[in-house]
Protein backbone atom coordinates (compact mmCIF):
# COMPACT_ATOMS: atom_id res chain seq x y z
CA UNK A 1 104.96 93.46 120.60
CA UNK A 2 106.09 96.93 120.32
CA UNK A 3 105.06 97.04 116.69
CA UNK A 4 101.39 96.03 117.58
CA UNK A 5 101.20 98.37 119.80
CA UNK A 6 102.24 101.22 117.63
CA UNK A 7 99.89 100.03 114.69
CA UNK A 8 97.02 100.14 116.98
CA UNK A 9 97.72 103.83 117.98
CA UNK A 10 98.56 104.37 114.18
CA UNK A 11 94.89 102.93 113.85
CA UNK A 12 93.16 104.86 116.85
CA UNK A 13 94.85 108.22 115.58
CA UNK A 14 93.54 107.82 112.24
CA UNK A 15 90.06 106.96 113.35
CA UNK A 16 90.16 110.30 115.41
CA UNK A 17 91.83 112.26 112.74
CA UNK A 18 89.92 110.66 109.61
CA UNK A 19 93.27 109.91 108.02
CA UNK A 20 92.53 107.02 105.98
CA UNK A 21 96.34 106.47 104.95
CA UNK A 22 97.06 106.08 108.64
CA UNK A 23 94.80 103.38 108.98
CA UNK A 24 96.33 101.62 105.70
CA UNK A 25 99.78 101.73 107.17
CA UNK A 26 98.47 100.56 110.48
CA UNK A 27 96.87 97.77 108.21
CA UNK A 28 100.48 96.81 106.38
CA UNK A 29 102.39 97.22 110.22
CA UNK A 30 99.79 94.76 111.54
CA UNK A 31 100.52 92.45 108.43
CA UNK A 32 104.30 92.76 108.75
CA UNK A 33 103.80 91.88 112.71
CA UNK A 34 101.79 89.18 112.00
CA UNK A 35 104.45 87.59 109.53
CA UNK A 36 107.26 88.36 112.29
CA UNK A 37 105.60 86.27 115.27
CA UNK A 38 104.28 83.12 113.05
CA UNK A 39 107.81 82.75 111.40
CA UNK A 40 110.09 84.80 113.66
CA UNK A 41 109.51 84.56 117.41
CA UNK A 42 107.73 81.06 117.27
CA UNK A 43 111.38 79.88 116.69
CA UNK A 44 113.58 82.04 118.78
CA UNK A 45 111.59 82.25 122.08
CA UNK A 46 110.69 80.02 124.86
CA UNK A 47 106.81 78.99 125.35
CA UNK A 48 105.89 81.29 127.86
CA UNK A 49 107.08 84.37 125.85
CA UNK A 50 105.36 82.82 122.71
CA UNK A 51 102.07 82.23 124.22
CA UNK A 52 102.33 86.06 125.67
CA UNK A 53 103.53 87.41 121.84
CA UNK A 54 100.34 85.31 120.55
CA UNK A 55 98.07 86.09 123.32
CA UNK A 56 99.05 90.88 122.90
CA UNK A 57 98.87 90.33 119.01
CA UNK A 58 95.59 88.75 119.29
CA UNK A 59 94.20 91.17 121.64
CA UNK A 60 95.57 94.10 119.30
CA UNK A 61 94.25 92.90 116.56
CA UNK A 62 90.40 92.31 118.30
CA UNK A 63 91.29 96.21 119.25
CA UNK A 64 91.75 97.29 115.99
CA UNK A 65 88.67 95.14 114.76
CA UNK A 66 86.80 96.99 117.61
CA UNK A 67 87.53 100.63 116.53
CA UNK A 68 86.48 99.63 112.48
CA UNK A 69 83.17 98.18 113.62
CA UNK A 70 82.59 101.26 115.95
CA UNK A 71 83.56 103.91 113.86
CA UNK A 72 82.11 101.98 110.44
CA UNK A 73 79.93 105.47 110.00
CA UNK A 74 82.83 107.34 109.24
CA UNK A 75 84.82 105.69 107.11
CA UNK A 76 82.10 104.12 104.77
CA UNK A 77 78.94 106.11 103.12
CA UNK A 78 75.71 105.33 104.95
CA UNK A 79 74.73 103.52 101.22
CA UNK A 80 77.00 101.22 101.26
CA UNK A 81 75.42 99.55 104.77
């Protein structure tokens, strides 16, 4: 959980900062945290504590989808929309 959280700052900060690498490593932390619940945790933990690692990943991850469609401006040219 701890690692979703800090790739969603790492993804809010470079929004705010237009630091595009930022965003990529927040991209390859999210990936990394992704692979660690479906193969890691779903194994070692008990449901409840599953459901909850499922249920803050997913809302992470709808965070950082948020902040891309609001801030789509500034990180792609206005041709490209």
């Amino acid at each position: 959980m701890l690692w979703a959280i800090f790739a969603t700052g790492m993804t809010a900060v470079g929004f705010f900062r237009s630091r595009p690498r930022l965003r990529y490593c927040s991209f390859a932390l999210f990936s990394a945290t992704i692979v660690k619940v479906f193969f890691w945790d779903r194994s070692d933990v008990s449901t409840p504590y599953r459901i909850l690692s499922f249920l803050v990943l997913g809302l992470m991850l709808r965070g950082a989808s948020y902040l891309y469609h609001r801030f789509k401006g500034r990180i792609f040219p206005k041709s490209i929309n």
